[in-house]
C-alpha atoms as a PDB file:
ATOM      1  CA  UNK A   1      22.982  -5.305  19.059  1.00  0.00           C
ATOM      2  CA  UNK A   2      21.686  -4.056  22.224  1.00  0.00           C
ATOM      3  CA  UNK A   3      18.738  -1.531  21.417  1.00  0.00           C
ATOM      4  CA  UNK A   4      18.869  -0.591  24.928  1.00  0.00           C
ATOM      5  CA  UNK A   5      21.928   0.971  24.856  1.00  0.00           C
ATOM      6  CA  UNK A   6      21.115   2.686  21.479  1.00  0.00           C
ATOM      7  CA  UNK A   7      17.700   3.696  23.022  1.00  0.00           C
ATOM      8  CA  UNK A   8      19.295   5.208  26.263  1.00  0.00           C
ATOM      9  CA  UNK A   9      21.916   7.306  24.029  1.00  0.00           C
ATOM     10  CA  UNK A  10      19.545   8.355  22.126  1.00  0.00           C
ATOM     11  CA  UNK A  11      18.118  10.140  25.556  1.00  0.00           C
ATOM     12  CA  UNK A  12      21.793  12.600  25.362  1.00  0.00           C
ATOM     13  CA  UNK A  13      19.584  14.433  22.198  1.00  0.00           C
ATOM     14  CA  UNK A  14      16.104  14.047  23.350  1.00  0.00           C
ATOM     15  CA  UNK A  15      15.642  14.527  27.264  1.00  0.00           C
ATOM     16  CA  UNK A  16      19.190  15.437  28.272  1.00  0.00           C
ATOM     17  CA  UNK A  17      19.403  18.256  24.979  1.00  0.00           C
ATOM     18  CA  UNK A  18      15.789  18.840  24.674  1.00  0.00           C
ATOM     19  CA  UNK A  19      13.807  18.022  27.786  1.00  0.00           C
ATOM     20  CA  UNK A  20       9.576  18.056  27.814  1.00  0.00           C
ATOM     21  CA  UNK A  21       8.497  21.354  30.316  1.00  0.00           C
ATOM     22  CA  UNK A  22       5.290  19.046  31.006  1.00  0.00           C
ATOM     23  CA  UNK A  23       5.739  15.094  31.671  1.00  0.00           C
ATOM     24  CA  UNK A  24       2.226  14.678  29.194  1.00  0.00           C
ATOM     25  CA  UNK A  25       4.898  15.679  26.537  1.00  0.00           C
ATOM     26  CA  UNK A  26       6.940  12.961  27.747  1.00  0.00           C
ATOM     27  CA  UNK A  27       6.538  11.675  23.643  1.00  0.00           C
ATOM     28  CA  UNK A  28       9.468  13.945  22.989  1.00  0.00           C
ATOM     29  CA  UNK A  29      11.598  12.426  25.023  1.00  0.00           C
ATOM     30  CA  UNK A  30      11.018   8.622  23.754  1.00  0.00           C
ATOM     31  CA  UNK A  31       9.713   9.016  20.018  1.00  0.00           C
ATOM     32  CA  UNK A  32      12.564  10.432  18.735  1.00  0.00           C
ATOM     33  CA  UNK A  33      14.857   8.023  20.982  1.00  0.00           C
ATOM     34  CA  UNK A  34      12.778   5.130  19.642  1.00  0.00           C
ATOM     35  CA  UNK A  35      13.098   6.196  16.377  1.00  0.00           C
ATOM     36  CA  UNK A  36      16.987   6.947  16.845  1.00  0.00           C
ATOM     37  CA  UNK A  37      17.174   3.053  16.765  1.00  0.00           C
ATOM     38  CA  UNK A  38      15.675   2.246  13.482  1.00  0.00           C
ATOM     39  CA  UNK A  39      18.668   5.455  12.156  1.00  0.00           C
ATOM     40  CA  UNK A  40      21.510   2.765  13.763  1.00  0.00           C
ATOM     41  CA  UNK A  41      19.803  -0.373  11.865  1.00  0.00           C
ATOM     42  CA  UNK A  42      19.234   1.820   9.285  1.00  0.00           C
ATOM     43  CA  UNK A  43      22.743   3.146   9.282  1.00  0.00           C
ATOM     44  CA  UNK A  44      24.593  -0.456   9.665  1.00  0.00           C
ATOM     45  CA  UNK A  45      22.744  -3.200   8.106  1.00  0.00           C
ATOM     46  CA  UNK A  46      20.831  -1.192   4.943  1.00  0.00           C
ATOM     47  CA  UNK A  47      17.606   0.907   4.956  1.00  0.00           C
ATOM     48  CA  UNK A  48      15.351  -2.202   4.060  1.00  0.00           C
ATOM     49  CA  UNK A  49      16.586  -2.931   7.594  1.00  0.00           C
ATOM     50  CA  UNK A  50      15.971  -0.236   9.200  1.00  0.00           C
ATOM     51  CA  UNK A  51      11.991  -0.461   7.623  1.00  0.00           C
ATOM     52  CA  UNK A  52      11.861  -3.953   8.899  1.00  0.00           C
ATOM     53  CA  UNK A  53      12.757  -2.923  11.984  1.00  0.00           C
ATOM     54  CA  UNK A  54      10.297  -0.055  12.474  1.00  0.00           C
ATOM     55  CA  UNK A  55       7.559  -1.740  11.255  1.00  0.00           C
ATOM     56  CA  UNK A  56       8.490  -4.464  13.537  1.00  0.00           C
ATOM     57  CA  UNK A  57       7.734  -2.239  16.092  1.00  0.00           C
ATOM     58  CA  UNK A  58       4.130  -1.618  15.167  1.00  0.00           C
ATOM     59  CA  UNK A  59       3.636  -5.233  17.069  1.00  0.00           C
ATOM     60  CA  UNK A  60       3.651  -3.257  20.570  1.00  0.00           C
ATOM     61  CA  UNK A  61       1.505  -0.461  19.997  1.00  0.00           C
ATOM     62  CA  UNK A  62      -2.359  -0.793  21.669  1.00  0.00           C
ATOM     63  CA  UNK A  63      -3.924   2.048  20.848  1.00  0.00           C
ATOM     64  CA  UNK A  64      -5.202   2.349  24.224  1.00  0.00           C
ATOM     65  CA  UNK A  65      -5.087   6.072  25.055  1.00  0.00           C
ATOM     66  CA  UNK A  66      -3.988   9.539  23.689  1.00  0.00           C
ATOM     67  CA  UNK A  67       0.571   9.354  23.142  1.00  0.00           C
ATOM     68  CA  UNK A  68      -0.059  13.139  25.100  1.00  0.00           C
ATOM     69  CA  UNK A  69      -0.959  12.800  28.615  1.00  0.00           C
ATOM     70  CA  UNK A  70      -2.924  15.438  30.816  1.00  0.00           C
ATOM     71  CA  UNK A  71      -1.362  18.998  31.552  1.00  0.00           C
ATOM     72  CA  UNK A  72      -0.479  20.033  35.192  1.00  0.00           C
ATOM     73  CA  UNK A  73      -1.313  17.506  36.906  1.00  0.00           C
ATOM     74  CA  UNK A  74       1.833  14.941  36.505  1.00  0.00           C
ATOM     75  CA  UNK A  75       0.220  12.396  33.875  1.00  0.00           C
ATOM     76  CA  UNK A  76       1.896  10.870  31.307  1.00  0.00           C
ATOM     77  CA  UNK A  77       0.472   9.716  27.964  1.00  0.00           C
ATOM     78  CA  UNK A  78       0.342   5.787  26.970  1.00  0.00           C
ATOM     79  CA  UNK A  79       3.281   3.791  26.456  1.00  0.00           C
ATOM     80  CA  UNK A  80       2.297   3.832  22.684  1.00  0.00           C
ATOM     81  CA  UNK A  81       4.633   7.515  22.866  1.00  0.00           C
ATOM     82  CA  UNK A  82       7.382   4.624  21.852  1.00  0.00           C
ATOM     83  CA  UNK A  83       6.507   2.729  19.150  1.00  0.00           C
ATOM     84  CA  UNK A  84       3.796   4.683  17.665  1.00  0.00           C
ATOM     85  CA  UNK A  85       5.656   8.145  17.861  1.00  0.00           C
ATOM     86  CA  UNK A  86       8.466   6.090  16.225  1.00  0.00           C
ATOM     87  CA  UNK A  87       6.554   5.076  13.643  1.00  0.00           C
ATOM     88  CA  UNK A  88       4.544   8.786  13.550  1.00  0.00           C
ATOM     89  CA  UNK A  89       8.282   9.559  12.888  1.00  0.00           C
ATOM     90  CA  UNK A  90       9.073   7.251  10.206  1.00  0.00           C
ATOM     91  CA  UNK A  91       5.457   8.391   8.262  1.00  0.00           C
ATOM     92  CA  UNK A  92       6.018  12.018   8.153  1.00  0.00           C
ATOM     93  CA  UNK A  93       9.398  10.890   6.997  1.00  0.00           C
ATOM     94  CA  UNK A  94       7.587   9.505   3.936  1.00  0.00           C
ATOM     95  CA  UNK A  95       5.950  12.865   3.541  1.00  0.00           C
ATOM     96  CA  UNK A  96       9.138  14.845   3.605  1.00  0.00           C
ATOM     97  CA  UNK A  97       9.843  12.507   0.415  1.00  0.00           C
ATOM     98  CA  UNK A  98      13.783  13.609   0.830  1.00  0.00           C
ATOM     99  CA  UNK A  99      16.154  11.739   3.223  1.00  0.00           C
ATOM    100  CA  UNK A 100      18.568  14.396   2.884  1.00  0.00           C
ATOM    101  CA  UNK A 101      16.156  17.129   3.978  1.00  0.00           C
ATOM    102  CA  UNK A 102      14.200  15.047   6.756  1.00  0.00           C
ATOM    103  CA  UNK A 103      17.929  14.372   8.623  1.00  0.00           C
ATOM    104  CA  UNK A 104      18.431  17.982   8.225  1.00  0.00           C
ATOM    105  CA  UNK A 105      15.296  18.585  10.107  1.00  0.00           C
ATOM    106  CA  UNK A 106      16.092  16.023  12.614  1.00  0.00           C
ATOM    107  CA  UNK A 107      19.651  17.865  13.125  1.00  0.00           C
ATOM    108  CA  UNK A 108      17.713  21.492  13.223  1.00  0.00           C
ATOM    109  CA  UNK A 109      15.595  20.191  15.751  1.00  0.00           C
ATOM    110  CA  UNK A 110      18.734  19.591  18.320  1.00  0.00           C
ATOM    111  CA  UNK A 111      20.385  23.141  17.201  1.00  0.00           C
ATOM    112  CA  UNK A 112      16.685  25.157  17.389  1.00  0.00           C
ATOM    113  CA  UNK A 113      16.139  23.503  21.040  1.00  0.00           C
ATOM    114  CA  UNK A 114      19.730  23.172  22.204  1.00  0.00           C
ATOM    115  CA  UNK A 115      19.246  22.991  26.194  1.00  0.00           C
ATOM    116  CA  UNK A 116      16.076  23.704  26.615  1.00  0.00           C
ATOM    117  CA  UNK A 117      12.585  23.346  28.031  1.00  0.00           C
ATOM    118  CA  UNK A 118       9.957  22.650  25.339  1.00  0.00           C
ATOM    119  CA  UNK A 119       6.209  22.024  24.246  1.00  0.00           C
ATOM    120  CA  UNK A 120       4.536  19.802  22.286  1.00  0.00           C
ATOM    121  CA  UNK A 121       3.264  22.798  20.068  1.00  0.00           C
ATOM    122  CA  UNK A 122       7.009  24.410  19.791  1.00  0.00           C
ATOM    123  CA  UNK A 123       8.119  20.749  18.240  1.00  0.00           C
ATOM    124  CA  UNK A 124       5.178  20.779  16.163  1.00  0.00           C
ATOM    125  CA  UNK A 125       5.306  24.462  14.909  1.00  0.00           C
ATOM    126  CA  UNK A 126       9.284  23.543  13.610  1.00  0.00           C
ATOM    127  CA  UNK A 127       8.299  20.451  11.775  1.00  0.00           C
ATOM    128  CA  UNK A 128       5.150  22.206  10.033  1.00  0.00           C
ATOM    129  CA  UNK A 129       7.512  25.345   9.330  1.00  0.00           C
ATOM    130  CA  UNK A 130      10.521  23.111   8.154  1.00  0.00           C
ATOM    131  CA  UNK A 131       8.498  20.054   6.141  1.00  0.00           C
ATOM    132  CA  UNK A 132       6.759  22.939   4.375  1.00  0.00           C
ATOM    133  CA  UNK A 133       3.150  21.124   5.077  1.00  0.00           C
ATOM    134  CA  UNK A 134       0.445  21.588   7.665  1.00  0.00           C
ATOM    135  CA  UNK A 135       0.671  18.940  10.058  1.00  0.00           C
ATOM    136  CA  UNK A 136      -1.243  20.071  12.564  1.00  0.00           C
ATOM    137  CA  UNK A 137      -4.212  17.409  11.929  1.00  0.00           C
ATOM    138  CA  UNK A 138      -0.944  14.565  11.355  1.00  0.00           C
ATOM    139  CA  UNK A 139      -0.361  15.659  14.756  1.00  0.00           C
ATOM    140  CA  UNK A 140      -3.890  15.306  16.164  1.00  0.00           C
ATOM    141  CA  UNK A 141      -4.463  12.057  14.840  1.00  0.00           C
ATOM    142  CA  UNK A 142      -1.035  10.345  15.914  1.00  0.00           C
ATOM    143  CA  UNK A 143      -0.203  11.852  19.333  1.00  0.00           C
ATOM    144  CA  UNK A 144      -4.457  13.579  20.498  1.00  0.00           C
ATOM    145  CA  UNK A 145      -6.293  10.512  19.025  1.00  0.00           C
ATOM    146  CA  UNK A 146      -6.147   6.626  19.706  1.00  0.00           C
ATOM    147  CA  UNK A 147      -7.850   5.817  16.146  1.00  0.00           C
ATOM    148  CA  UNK A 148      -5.574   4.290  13.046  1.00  0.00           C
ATOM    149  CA  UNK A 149      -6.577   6.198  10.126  1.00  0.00           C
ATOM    150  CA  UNK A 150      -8.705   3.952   7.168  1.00  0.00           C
ATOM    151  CA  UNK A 151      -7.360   4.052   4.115  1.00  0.00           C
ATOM    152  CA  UNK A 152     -11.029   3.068   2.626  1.00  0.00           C
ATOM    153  CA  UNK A 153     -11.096   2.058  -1.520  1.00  0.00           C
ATOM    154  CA  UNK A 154     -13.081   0.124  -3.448  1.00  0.00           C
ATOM    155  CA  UNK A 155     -12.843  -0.686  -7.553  1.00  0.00           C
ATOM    156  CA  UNK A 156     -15.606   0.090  -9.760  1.00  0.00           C
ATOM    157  CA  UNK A 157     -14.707  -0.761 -13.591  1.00  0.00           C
ATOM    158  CA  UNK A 158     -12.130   1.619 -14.338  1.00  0.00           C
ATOM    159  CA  UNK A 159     -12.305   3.902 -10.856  1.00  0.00           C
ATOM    160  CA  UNK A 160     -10.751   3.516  -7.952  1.00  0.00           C
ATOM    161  CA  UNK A 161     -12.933   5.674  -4.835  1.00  0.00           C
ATOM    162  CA  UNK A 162     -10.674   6.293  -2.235  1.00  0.00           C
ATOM    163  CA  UNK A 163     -11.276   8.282   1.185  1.00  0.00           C
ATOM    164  CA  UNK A 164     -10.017   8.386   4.868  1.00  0.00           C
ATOM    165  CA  UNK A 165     -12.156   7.063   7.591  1.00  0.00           C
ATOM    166  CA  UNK A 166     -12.192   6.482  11.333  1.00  0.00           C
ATOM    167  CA  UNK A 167      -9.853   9.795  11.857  1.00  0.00           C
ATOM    168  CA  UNK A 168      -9.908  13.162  12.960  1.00  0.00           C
ATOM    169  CA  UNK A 169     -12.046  15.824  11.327  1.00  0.00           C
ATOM    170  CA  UNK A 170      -9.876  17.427   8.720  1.00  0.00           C
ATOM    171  CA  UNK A 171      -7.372  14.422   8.255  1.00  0.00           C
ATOM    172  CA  UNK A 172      -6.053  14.712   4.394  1.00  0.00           C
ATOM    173  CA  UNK A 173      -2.428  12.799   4.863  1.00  0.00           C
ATOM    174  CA  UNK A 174      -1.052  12.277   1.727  1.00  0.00           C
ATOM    175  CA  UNK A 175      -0.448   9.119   0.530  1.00  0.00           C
ATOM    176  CA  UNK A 176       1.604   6.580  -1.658  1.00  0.00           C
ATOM    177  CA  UNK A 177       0.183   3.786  -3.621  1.00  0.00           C
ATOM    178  CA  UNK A 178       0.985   1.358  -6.214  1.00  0.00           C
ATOM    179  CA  UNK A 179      -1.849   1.353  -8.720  1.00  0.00           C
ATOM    180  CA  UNK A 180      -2.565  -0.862 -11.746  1.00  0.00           C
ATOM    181  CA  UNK A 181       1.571  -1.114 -11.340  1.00  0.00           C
ATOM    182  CA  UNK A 182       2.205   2.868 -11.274  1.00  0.00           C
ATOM    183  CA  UNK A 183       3.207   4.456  -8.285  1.00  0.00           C
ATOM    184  CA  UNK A 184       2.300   7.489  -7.642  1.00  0.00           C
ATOM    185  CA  UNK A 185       0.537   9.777  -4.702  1.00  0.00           C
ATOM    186  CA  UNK A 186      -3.309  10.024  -4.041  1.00  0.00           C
ATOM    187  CA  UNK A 187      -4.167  13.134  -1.661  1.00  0.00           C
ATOM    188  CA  UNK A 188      -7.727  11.266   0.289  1.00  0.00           C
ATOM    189  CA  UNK A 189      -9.874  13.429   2.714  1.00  0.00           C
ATOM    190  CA  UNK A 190     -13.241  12.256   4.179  1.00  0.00           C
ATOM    191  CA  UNK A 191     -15.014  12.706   1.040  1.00  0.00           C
ATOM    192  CA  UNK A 192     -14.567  10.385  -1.638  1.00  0.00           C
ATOM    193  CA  UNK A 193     -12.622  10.767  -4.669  1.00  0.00           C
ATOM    194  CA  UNK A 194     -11.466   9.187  -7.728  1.00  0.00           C
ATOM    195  CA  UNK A 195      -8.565   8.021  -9.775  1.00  0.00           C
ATOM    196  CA  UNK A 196      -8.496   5.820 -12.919  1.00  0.00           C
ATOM    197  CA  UNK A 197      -7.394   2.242 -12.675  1.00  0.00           C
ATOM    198  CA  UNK A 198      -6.491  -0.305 -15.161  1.00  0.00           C
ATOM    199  CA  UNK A 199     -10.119  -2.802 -15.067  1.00  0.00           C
ATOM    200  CA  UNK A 200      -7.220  -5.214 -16.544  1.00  0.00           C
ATOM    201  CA  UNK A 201      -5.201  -4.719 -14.030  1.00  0.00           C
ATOM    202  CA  UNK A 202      -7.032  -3.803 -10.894  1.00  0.00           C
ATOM    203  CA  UNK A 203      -4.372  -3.891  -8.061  1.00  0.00           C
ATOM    204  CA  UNK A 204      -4.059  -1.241  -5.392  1.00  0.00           C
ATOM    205  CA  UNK A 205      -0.954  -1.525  -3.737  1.00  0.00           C
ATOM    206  CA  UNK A 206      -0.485   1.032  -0.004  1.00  0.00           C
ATOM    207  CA  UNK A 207       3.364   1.501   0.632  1.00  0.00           C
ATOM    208  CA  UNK A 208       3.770   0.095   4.400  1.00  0.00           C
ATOM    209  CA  UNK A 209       5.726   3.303   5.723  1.00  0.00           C
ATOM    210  CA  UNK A 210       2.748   4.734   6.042  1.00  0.00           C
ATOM    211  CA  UNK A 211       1.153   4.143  10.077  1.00  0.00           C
ATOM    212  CA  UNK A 212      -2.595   3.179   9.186  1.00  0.00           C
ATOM    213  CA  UNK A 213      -5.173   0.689   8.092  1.00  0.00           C
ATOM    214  CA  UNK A 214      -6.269  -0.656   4.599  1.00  0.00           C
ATOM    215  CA  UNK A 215      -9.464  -1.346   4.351  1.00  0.00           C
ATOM    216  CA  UNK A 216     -11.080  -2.541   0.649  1.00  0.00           C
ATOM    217  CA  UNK A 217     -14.631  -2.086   0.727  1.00  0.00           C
ATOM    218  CA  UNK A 218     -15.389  -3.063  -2.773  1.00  0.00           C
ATOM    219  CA  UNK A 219     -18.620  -5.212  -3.110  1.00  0.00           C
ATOM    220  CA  UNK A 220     -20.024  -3.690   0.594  1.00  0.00           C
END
């Protein structure tokens, strides 16, 4: 397929619908569209395609300065507002936890906003309100910061420490791991914490959804 053409009608929801009152909120216009094209693959060829394809994605983004530009003055934020919002997108998607809900949300977001002007903060006001979590730090490390959180970890017999690093102040995304062959969810801040692990079976396992860095520091 063409992702242009899914990409540009994409733009009828987000710019056309729901247009940015400031170009540094320009992210609004093309995170959502870029995500919009992981929904088609999604939608036609199987959601293990539509995760291959987002993560795909994650090949273009450099990090190089803040996805918001500067207010008032007619500056745009880094090209990253494509596919790192996308994939901003597709990680508070894994903290929603519920497909059903987070398409509802996606939906809401066209019917709260229908033909208007909007903000950064209005957007991230209705996801916080609708998701049910605070994201105002998700927000401030994905869109105000050019760092990848650090999912830091390290094994001692049968503990696994675990922390964020190289993030905003305040950062406490939640987070899914495979451990000893359990899933389950760890909730890391900057200070470290614990969980048991299985000495016998001492594999930590990050689910890739998730936009960030794994770093094991065991040993250092």
């Amino acid at each position: 397929f063409d992702f242009i053409i899914i990409h540009e009608s994409g733009h009828e929801w987000f710019a056309n619908s729901i247009t940015y009152r400031d170009i540094a909120d320009m992210w609004i216009h093309e995170s959502f569209t870029n995500y919009s094209e992981n929904l088609y693959v999604e939608y036609h060829f199987g959601k293990d395609a539509g995760t291959e394809y987002v993560l795909g994605t994650r090949m273009g983004i450099r990090n190089d300065r803040p996805v918001i530009g500067m207010y008032d003055v007619n500056y745009s934020g880094s090209g990253d507002m494509y596919p790192k919002g996308g994939n901003m997108l597709h990680t508070l998607r894994q903290l929603v936890n519920n497909d059903m809900k987070w398409r509802d949300i996606l939906r809401g977001i066209n019917k709260e906003f229908y033909h208007q002007t909007v903000t950064t903060s209005q957007i991230e006001n209705y996801l916080s309100e609708q998701t049910g979590i605070d994201l105002s730090k998700f927000f401030d490390q994905y869109l105000r910061d050019v760092r990848i959180p650090v999912f830091e970890y390290s094994i001692i017999g049968n503990e696994l420490f675990y922390r964020w690093n190289n993030c905003v102040r305040g950062f406490d995304m939640p987070l899914k791991v495979t451990i000893s062959g359990t899933e389950k969810w760890l909730y890391p801040d900057g200070m470290w914490a614990t969980a048991e692990i299985d000495p016998a079976n001492p594999k930590v396992k990050v689910d890739p959804n998730f936009y960030i860095a794994v770093l094991n520091v065991t040993g250092r």
